[in-house]
Protein backbone atom coordinates (compact mmCIF):
# COMPACT_ATOMS: atom_id res chain seq x y z
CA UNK A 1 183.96 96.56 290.20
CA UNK A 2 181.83 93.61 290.87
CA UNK A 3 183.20 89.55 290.73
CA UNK A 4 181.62 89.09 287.20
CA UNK A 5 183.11 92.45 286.04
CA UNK A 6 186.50 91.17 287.30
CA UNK A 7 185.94 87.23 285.70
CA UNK A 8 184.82 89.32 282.11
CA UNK A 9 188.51 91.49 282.45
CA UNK A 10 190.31 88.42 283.09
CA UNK A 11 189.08 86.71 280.00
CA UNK A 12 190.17 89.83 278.21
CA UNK A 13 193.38 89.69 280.17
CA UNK A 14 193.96 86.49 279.10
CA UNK A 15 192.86 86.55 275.17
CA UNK A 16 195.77 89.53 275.37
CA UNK A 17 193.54 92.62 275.31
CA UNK A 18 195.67 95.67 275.24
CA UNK A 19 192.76 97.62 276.87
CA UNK A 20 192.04 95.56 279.37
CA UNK A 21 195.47 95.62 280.83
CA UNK A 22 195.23 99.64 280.33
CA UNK A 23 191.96 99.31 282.60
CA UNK A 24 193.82 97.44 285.25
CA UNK A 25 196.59 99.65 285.41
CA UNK A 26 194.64 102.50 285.88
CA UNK A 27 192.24 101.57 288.03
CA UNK A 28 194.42 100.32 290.30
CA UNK A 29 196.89 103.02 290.26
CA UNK A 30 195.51 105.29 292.78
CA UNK A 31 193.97 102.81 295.02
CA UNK A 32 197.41 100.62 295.10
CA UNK A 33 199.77 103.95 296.09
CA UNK A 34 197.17 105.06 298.75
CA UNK A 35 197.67 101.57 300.49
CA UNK A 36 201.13 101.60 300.16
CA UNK A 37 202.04 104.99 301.77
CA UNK A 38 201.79 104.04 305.48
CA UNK A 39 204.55 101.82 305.04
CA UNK A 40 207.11 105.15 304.67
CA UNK A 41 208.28 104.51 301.41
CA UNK A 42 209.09 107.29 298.60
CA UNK A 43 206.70 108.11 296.32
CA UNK A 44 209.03 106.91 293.66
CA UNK A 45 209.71 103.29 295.35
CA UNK A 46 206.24 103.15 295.56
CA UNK A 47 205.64 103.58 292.07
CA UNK A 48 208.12 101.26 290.98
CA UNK A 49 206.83 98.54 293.18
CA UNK A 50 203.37 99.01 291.73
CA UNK A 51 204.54 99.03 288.03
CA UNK A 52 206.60 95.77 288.93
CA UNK A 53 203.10 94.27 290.95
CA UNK A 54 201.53 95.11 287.49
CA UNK A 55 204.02 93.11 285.64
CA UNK A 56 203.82 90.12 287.63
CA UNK A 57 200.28 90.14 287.00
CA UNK A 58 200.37 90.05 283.68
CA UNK A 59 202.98 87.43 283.83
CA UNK A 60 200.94 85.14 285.86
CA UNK A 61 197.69 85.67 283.34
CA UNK A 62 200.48 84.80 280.47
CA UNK A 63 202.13 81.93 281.95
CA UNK A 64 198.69 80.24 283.22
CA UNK A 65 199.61 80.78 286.90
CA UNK A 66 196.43 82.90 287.56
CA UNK A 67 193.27 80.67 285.76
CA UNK A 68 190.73 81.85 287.80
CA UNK A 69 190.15 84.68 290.57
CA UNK A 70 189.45 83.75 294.00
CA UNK A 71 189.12 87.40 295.11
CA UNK A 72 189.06 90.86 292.55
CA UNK A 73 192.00 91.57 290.57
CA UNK A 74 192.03 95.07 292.43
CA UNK A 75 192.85 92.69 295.77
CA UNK A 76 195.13 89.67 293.83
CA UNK A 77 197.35 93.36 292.26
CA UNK A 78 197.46 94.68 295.69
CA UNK A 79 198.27 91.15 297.75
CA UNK A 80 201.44 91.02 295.02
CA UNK A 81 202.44 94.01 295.71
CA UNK A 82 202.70 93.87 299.38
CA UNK A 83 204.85 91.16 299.07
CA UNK A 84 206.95 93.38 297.18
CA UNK A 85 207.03 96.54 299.77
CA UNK A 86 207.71 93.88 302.06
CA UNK A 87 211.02 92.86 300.05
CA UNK A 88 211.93 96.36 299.34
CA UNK A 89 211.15 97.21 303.59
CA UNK A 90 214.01 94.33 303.94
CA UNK A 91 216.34 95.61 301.41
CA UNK A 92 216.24 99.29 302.92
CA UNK A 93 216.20 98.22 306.85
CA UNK A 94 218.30 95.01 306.15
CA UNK A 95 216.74 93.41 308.52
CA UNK A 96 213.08 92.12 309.20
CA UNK A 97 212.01 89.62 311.65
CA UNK A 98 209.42 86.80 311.47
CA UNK A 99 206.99 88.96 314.22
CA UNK A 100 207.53 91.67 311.97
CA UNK A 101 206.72 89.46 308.60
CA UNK A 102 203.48 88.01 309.89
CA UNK A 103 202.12 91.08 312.07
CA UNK A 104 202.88 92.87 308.13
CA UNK A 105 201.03 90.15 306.52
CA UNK A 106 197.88 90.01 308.75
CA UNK A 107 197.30 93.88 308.97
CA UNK A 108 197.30 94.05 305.30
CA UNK A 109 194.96 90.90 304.36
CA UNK A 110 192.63 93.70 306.41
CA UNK A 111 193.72 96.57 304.80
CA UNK A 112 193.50 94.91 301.50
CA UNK A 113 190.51 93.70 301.66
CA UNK A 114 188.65 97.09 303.03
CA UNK A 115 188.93 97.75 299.36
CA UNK A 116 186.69 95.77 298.08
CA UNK A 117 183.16 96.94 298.43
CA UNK A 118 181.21 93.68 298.03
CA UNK A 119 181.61 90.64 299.76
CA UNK A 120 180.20 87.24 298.96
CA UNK A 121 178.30 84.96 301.41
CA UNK A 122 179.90 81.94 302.73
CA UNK A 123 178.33 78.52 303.11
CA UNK A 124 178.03 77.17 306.17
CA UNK A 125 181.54 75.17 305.92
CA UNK A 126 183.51 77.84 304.41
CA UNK A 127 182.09 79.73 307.52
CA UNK A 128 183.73 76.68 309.78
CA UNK A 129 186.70 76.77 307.88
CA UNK A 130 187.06 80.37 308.57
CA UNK A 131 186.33 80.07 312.16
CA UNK A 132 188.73 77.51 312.85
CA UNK A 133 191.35 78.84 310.08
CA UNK A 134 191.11 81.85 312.97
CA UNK A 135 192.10 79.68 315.88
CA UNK A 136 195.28 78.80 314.06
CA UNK A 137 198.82 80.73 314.91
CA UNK A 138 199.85 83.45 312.84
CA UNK A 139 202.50 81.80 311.61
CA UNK A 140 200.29 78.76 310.47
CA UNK A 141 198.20 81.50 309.32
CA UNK A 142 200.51 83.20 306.89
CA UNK A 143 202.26 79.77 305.89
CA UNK A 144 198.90 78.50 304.69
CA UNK A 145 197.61 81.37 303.42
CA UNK A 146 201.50 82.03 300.95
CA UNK A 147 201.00 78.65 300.40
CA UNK A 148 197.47 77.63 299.11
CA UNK A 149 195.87 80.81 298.54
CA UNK A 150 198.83 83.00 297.53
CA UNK A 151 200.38 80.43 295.29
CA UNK A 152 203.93 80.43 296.94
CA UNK A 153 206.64 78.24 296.42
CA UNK A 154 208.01 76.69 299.66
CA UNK A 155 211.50 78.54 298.98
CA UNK A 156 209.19 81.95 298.61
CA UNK A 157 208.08 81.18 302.32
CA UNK A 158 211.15 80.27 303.45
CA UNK A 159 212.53 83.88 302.23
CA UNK A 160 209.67 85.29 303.74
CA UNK A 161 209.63 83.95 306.86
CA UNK A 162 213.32 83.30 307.55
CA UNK A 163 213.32 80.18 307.99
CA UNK A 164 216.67 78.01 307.90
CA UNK A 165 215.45 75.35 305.14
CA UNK A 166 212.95 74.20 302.81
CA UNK A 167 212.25 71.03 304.93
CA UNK A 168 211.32 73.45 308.30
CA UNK A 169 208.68 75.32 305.98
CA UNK A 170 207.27 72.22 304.31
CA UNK A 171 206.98 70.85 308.41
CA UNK A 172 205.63 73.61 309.29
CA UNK A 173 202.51 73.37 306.66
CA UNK A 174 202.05 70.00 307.11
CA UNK A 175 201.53 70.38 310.88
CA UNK A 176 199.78 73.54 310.34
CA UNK A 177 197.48 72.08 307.85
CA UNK A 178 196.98 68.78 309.83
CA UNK A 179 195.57 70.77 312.99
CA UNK A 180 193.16 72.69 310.49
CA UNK A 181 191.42 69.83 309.31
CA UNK A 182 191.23 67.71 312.95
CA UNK A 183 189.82 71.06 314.11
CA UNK A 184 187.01 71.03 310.73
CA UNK A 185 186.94 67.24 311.20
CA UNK A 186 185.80 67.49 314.56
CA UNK A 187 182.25 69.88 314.36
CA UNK A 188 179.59 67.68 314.61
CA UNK A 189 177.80 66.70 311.06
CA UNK A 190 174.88 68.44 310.62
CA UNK A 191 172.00 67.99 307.96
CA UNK A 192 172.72 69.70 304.71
């Protein structure tokens, strides 16, 4: 499914379309319970995860969360619903720590995206952006990332990454996000 396919379904998504939302579903089915199988869950968790990824989805199209897709709905489905094996991972082991958290979130962004087949090429600054969005920590990584891209709320972050308040996360960003743009800031201007 190409970018303007996916911008086309989300239109329909949005306008209510009951087929549309049975394309999603089932084109996302198969590909969403193959990913989630190497993280040892039953087949039945996994299904219920993916069936609650799909209604969060189409919660976000209905309450205006998701306008506009910065990646394919295929990826935005799955990166929901690793969240929630993550969640269920914690419930069942009781216990996750932040190593555990960010090493989960980083090997899936991979995973996730070896899914989709086409790729877009970046300008020259989002290629900057990239490269020095790679020099960051992990953890600055992942807080920017379930911040800005992911749309979480600083208490979703704090859950996430076990941190002890909503003032250490929203430090955490702002230093995070502060060395990310001295490090852009800093490459020589070139003609554009």
């Amino acid at each position: 499914m190409n970018k303007s396919k996916d911008v086309i379904l989300l239109e329909e998504l949005k306008r209510g379309s009951d087929d549309a939302f049975k394309k999603v579903y089932q084109d996302n089915r198969t590909k969403f319970l193959s990913f989630a199988k190497k993280y040892g869950l039953e087949s039945q968790d996994i299904l219920d995860i993916y069936q609650d990824s799909y209604i969060t989805l189409y919660e976000n199209i209905v309450s205006g969360k998701l306008i506009e897709l910065s990646s394919t709905l295929s990826t935005y489905l799955i990166s929901i619903g690793k969240y929630k094996i993550l969640e269920r991972l914690r419930k069942n082991k009781h216990k996750v720590n932040d190593e555990s958290i960010f090493n989960f979130y980083n090997e899936n962004d991979a995973s996730i995206e070896a899914f989709d087949l086409e790729f877009e090429k970046l300008t020259t600054k989002e290629e900057l952006l990239a490269m020095y969005f790679d020099q960051l920590g992990e953890k600055c990584k992942a807080i920017l990332i379930m911040f800005y891209y992911k749309k979480y709320s600083i208490k979703e972050i704090m859950s996430f990454g076990n941190y002890n308040s909503e003032n250490v996360v929203k430090s955490q960003k702002s230093r995070c996000l502060k060395t990310l743009k001295q490090l852009f800031h800093s490459t020589p201007k070139q003609n554009e």
